[in-house]
C-alpha atoms as a PDB file:
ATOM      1  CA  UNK A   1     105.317 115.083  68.749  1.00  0.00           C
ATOM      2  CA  UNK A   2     107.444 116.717  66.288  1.00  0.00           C
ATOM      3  CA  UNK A   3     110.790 118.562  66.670  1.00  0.00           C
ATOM      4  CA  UNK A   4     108.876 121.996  64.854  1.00  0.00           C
ATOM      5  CA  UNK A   5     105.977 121.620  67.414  1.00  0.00           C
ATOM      6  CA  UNK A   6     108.333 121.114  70.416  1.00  0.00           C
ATOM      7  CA  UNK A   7     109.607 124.224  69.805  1.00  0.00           C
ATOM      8  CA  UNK A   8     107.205 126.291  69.225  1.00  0.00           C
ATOM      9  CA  UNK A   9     105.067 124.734  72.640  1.00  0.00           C
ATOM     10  CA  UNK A  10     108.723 125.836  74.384  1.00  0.00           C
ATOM     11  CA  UNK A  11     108.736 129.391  72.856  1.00  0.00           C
ATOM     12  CA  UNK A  12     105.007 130.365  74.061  1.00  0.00           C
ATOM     13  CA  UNK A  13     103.715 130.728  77.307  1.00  0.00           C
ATOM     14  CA  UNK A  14     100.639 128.799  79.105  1.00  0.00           C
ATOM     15  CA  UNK A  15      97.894 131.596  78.092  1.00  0.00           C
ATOM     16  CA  UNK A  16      98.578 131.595  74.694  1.00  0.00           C
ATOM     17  CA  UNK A  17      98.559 127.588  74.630  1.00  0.00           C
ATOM     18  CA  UNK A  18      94.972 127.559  76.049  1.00  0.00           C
ATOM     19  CA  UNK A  19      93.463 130.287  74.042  1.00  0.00           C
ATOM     20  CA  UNK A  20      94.992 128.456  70.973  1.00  0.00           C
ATOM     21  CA  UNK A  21      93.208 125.394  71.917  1.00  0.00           C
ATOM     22  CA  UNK A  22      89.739 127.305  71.905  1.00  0.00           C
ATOM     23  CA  UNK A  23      91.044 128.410  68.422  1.00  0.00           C
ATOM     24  CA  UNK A  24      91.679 124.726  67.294  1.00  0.00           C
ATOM     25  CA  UNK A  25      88.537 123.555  68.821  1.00  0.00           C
ATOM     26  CA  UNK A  26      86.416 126.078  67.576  1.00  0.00           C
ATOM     27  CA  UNK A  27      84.400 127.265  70.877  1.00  0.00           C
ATOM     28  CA  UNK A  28      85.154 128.825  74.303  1.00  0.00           C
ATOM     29  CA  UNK A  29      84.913 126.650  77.038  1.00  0.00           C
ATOM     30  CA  UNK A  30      88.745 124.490  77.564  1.00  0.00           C
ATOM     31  CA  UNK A  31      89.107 124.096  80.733  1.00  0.00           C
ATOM     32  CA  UNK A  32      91.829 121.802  81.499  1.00  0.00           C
ATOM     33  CA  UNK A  33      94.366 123.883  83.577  1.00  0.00           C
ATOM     34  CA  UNK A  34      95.189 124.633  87.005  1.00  0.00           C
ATOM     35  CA  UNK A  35      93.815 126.610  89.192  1.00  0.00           C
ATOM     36  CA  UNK A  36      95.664 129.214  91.774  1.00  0.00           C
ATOM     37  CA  UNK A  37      98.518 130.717  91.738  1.00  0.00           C
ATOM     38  CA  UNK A  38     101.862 128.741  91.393  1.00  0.00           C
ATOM     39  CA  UNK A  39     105.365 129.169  91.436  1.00  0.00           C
ATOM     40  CA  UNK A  40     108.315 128.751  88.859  1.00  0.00           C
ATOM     41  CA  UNK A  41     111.623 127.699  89.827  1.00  0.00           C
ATOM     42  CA  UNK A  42     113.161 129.877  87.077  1.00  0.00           C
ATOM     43  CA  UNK A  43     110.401 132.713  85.584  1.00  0.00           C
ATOM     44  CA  UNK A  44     112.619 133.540  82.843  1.00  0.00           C
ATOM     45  CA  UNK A  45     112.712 129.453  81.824  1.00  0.00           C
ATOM     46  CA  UNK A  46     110.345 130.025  79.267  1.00  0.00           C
ATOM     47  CA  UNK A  47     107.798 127.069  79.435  1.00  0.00           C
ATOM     48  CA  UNK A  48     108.502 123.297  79.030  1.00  0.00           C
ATOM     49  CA  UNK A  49     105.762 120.872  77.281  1.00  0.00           C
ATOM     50  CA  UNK A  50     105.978 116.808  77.704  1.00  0.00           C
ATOM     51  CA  UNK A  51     104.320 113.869  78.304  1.00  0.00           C
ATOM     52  CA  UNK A  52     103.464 113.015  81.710  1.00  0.00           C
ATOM     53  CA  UNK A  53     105.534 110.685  83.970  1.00  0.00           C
ATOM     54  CA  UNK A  54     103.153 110.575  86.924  1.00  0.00           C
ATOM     55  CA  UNK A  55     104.253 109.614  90.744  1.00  0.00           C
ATOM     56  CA  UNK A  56     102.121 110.613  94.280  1.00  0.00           C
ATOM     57  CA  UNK A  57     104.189 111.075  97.145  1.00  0.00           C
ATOM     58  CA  UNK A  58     104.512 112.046 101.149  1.00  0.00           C
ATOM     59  CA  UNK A  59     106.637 113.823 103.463  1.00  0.00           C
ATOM     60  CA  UNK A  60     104.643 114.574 106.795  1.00  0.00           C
ATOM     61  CA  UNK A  61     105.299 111.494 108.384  1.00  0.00           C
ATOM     62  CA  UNK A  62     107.972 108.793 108.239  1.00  0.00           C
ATOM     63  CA  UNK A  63     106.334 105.675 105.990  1.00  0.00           C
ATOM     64  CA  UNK A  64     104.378 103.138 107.614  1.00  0.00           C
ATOM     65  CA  UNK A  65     105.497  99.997 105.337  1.00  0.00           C
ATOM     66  CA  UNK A  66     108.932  98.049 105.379  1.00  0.00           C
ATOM     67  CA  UNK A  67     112.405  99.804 104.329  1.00  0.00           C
ATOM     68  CA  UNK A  68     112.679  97.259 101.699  1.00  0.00           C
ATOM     69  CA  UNK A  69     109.453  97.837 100.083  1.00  0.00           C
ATOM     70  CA  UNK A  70     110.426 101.938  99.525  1.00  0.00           C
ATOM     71  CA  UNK A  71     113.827 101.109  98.483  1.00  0.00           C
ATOM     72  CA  UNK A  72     112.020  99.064  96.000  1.00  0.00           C
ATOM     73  CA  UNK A  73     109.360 100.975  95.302  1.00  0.00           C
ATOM     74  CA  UNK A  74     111.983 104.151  95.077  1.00  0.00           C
ATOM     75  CA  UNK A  75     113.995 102.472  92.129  1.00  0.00           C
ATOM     76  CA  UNK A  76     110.807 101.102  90.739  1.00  0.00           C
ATOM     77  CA  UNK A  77     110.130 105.206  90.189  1.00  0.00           C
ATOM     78  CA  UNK A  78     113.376 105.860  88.786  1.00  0.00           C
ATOM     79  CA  UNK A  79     113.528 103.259  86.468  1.00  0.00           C
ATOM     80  CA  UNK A  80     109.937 104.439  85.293  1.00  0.00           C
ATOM     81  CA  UNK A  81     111.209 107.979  84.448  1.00  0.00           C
ATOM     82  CA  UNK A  82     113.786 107.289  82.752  1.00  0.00           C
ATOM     83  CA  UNK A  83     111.328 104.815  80.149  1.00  0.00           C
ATOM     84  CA  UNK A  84     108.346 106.064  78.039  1.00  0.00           C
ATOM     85  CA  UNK A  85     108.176 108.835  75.074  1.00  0.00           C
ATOM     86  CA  UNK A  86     110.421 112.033  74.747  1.00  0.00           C
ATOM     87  CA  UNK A  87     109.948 114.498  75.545  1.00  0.00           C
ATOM     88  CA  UNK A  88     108.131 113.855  79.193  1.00  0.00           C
ATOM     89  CA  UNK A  89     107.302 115.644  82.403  1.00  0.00           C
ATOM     90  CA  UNK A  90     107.469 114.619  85.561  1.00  0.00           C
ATOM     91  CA  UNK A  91     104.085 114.994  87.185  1.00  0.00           C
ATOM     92  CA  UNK A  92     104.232 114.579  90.995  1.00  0.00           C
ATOM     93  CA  UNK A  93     101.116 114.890  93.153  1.00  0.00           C
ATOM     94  CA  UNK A  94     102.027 115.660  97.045  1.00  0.00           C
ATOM     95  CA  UNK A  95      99.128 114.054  98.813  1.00  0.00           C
ATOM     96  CA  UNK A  96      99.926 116.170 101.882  1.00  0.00           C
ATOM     97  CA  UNK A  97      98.848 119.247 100.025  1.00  0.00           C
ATOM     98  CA  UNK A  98      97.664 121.781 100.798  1.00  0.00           C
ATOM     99  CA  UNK A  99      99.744 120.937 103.905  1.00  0.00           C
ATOM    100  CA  UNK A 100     102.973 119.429 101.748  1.00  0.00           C
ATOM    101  CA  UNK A 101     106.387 120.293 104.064  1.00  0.00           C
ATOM    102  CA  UNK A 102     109.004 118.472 101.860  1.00  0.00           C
ATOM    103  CA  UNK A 103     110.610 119.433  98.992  1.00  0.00           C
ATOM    104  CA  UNK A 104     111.002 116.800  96.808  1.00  0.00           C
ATOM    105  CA  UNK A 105     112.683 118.985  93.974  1.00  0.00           C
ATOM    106  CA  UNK A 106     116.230 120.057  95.208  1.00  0.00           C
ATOM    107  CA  UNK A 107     119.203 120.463  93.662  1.00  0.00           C
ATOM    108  CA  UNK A 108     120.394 116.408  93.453  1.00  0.00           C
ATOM    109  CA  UNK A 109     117.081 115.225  92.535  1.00  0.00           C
ATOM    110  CA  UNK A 110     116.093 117.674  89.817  1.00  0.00           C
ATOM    111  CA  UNK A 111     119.794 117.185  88.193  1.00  0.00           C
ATOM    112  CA  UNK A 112     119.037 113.265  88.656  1.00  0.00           C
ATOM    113  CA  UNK A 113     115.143 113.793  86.534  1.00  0.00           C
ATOM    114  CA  UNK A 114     117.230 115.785  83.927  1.00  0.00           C
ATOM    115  CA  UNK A 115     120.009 113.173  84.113  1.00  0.00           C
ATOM    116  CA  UNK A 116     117.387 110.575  82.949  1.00  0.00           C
ATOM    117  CA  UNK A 117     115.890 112.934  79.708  1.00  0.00           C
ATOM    118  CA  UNK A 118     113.048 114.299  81.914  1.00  0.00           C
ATOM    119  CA  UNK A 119     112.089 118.174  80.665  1.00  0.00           C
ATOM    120  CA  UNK A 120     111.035 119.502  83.860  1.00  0.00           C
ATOM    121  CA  UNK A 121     108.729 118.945  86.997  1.00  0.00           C
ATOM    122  CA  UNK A 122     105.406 119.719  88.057  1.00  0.00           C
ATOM    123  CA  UNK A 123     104.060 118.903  91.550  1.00  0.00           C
ATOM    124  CA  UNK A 124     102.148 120.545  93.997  1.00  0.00           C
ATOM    125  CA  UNK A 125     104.129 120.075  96.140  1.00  0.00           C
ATOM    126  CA  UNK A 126     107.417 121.963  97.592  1.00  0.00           C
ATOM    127  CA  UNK A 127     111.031 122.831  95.736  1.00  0.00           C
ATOM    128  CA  UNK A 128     114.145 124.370  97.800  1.00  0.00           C
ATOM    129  CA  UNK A 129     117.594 125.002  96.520  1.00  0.00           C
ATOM    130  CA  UNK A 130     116.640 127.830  94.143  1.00  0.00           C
ATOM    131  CA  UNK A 131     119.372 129.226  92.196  1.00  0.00           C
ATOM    132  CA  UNK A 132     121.077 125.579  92.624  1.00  0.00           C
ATOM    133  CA  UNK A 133     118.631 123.950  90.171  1.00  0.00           C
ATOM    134  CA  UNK A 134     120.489 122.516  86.897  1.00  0.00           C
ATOM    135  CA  UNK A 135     119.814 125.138  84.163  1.00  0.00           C
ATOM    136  CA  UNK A 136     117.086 123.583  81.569  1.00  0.00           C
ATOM    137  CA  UNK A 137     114.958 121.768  84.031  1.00  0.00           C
ATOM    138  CA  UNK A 138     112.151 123.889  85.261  1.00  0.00           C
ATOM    139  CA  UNK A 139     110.148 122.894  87.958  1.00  0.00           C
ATOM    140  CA  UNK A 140     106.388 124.460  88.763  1.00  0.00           C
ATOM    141  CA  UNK A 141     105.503 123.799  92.066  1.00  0.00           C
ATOM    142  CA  UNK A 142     102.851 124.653  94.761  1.00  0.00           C
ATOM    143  CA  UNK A 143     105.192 126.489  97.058  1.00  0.00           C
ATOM    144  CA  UNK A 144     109.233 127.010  98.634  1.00  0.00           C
ATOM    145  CA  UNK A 145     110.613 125.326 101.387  1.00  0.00           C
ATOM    146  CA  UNK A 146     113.620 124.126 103.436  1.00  0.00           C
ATOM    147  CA  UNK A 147     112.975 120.900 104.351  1.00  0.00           C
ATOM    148  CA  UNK A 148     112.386 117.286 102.529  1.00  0.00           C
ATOM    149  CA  UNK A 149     110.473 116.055 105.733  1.00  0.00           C
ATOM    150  CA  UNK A 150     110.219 112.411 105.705  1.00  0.00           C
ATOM    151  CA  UNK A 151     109.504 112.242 101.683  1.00  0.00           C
ATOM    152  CA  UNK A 152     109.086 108.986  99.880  1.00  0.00           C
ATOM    153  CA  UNK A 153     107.112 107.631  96.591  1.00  0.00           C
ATOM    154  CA  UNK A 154     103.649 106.514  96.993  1.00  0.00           C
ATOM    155  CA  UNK A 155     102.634 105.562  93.767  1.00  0.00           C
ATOM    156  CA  UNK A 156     103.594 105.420  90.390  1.00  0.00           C
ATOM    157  CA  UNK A 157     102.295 105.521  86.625  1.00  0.00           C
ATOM    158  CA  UNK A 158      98.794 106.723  88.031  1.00  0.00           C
ATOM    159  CA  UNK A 159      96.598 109.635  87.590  1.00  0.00           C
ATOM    160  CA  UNK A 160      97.404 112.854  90.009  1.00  0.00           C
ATOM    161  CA  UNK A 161      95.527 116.036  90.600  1.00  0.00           C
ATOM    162  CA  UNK A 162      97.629 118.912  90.517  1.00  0.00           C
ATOM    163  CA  UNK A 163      95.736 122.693  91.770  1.00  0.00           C
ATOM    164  CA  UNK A 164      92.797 121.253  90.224  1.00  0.00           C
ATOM    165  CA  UNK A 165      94.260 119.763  87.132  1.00  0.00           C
ATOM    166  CA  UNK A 166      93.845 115.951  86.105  1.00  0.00           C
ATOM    167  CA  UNK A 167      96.675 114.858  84.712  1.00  0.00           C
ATOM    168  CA  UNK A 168      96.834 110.897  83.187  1.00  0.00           C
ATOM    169  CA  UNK A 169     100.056 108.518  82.506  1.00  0.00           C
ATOM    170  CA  UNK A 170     100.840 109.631  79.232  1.00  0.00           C
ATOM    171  CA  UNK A 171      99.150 113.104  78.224  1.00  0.00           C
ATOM    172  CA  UNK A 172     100.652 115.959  76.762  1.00  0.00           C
ATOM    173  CA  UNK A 173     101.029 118.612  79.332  1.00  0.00           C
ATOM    174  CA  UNK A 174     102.229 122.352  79.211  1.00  0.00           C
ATOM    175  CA  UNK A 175     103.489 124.482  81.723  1.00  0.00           C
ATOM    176  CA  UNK A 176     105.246 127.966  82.867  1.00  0.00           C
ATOM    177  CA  UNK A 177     104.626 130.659  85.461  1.00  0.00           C
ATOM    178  CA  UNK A 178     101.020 130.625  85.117  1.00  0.00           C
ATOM    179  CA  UNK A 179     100.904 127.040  85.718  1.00  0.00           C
ATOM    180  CA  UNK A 180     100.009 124.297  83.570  1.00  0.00           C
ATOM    181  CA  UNK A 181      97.475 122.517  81.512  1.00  0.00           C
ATOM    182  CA  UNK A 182      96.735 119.364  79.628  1.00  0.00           C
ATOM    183  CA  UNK A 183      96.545 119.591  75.490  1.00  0.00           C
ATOM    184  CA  UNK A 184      94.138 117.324  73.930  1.00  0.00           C
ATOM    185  CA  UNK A 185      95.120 114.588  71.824  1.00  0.00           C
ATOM    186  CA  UNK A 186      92.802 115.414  69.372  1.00  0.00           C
ATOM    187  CA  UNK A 187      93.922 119.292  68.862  1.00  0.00           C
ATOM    188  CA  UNK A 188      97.678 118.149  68.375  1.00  0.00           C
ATOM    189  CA  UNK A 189      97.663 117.965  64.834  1.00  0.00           C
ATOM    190  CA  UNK A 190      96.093 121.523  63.759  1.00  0.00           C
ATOM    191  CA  UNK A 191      97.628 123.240  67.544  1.00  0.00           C
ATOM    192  CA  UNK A 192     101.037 124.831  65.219  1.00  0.00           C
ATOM    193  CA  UNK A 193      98.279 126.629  62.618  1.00  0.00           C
ATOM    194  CA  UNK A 194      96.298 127.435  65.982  1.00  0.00           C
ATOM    195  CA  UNK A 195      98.846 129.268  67.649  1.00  0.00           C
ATOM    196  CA  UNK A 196     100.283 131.005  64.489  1.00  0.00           C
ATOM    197  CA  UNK A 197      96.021 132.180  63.925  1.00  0.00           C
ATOM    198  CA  UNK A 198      96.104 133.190  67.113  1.00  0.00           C
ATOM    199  CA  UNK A 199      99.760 135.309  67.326  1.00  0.00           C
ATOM    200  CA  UNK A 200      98.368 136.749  64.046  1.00  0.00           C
ATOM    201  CA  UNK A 201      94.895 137.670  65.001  1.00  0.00           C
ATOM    202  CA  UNK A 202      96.283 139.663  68.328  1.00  0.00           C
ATOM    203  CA  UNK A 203      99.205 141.443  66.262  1.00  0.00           C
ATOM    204  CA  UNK A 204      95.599 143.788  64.929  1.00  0.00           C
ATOM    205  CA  UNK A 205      95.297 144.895  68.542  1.00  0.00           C
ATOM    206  CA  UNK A 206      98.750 145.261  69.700  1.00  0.00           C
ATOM    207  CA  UNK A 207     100.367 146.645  67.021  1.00  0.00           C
ATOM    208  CA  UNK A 208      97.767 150.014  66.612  1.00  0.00           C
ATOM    209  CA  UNK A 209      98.127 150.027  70.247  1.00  0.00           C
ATOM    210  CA  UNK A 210     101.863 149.992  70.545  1.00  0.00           C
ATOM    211  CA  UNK A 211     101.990 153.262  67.665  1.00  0.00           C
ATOM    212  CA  UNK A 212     102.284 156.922  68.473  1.00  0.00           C
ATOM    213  CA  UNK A 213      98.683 158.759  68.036  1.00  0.00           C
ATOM    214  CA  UNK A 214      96.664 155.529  69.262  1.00  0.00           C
ATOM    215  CA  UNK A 215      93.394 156.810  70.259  1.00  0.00           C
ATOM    216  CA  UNK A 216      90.069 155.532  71.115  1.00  0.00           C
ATOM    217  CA  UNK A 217      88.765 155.902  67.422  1.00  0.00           C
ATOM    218  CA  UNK A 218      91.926 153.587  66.538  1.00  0.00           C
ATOM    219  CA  UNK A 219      91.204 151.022  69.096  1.00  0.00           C
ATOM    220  CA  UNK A 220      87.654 150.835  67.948  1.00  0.00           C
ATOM    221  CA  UNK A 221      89.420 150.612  64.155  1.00  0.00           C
ATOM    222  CA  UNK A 222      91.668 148.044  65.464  1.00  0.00           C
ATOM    223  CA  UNK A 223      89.290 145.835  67.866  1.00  0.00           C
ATOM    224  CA  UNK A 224      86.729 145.963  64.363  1.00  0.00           C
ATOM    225  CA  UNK A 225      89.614 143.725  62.715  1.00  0.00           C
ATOM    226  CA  UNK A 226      90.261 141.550  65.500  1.00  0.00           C
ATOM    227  CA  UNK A 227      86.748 140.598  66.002  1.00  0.00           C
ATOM    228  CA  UNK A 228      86.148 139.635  62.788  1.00  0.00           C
ATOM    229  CA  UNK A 229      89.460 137.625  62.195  1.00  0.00           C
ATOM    230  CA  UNK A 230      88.492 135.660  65.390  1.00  0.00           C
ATOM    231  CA  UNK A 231      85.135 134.599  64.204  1.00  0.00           C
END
């Protein structure tokens, strides 16, 4: 992914991602996001795109296998984040949920992620320490909470469900306050002309409706344009 694209997938938000996709693909219908309602360490963050770095993990109870094998299996995860393709997401599936009590994304281990080039996090799972959390890492998770329970790595480089969402080793995944979603590979190329169509094609609606006078006969006027720009 390009530098130009980067930023312009960090200066939009989720919604306007997946209705540009319909615009690049040409049909209603995308339907790779998540589902319910989930929460943003930071609201004003803006959105963060990357490629996910996928891990399952669990916190209820303590882990049944040796101590050495999650020491191991704990560095084994580190070292995998900080390899593969920039710029990446962490993509953590709590296999507790929707009963997940530990908040794997606190203050030290979010500032470790963005220590080793990671974006941001998206789990649903649980965060704590807000306010704490190093500026420019923005995690989306499934809910708050105090504790980090008896937490510990699962799995690693596999694919996760998170609120819905399949998420695979490698795909290009964006994500804000609304949540998050997965951009196909194929729609990459043409998604910069999609969103500027799409920015362009609502400016016939919003601007009208954002002018002194705007009445119904304008909003028909003005929803005449945007219809036929979108088809």
């Amino acid at each position: 992914m390009n530098t130009e694209l980067l930023d312009l997938l960090k200066s939009v938000d989720t919604p306007t991602v997946c209705n540009a996709i319909e615009v690049a693909q040409g049909r209603r219908g995308f339907n790779r996001f998540t589902r319910g309602t989930m929460l943003a360490s930071d609201p004003a963050a803006g959105a963060m795109a990357g490629y996910a770095r996928t891990a399952k993990i669990s916190a209820l109870a303590p882990p049944t296998e040796p101590a050495d094998v999650i020491k191991t299996r704990r560095m084994d995860y580190y070292r995998y984040m900080s390899e593969g393709p920039r710029p990446a997401l962490t993509v953590v599936e709590d296999v507790d949920y929707p009963n997940a009590i530990g908040a794997y994304w606190g203050e030290i281990n979010t500032t470790v992620h963005k220590g080793l080039g990671l974006s941001g996090a998206l789990t649903n799972g649980v965060m704590r320490d807000l306010g704490d959390l190093p500026e420019g890492f923005l995690v989306v998770a499934g809910s708050v909470g105090p504790s980090h329970g008896f937490v510990h790595v699962k799995e690693i480089d596999i694919p996760v469900k998170i609120f819905g969402l399949d998420i695979r080793p490698g795909e290009l995944v964006h994500a804000d306050r609304h949540g998050a979603l997965v951009i196909p590979e194929d729609v990459i190329p043409v998604l910069a002309s999609a969103i500027g169509k799409l920015l362009e094609t609502e400016k016939l609606v919003l601007e009208p409706a954002r002018q002194p006078g705007f009445d119904f006969e304008k909003f028909q006027e003005a929803w005449a344009a945007f219809e036929k720009a979108r088809t």
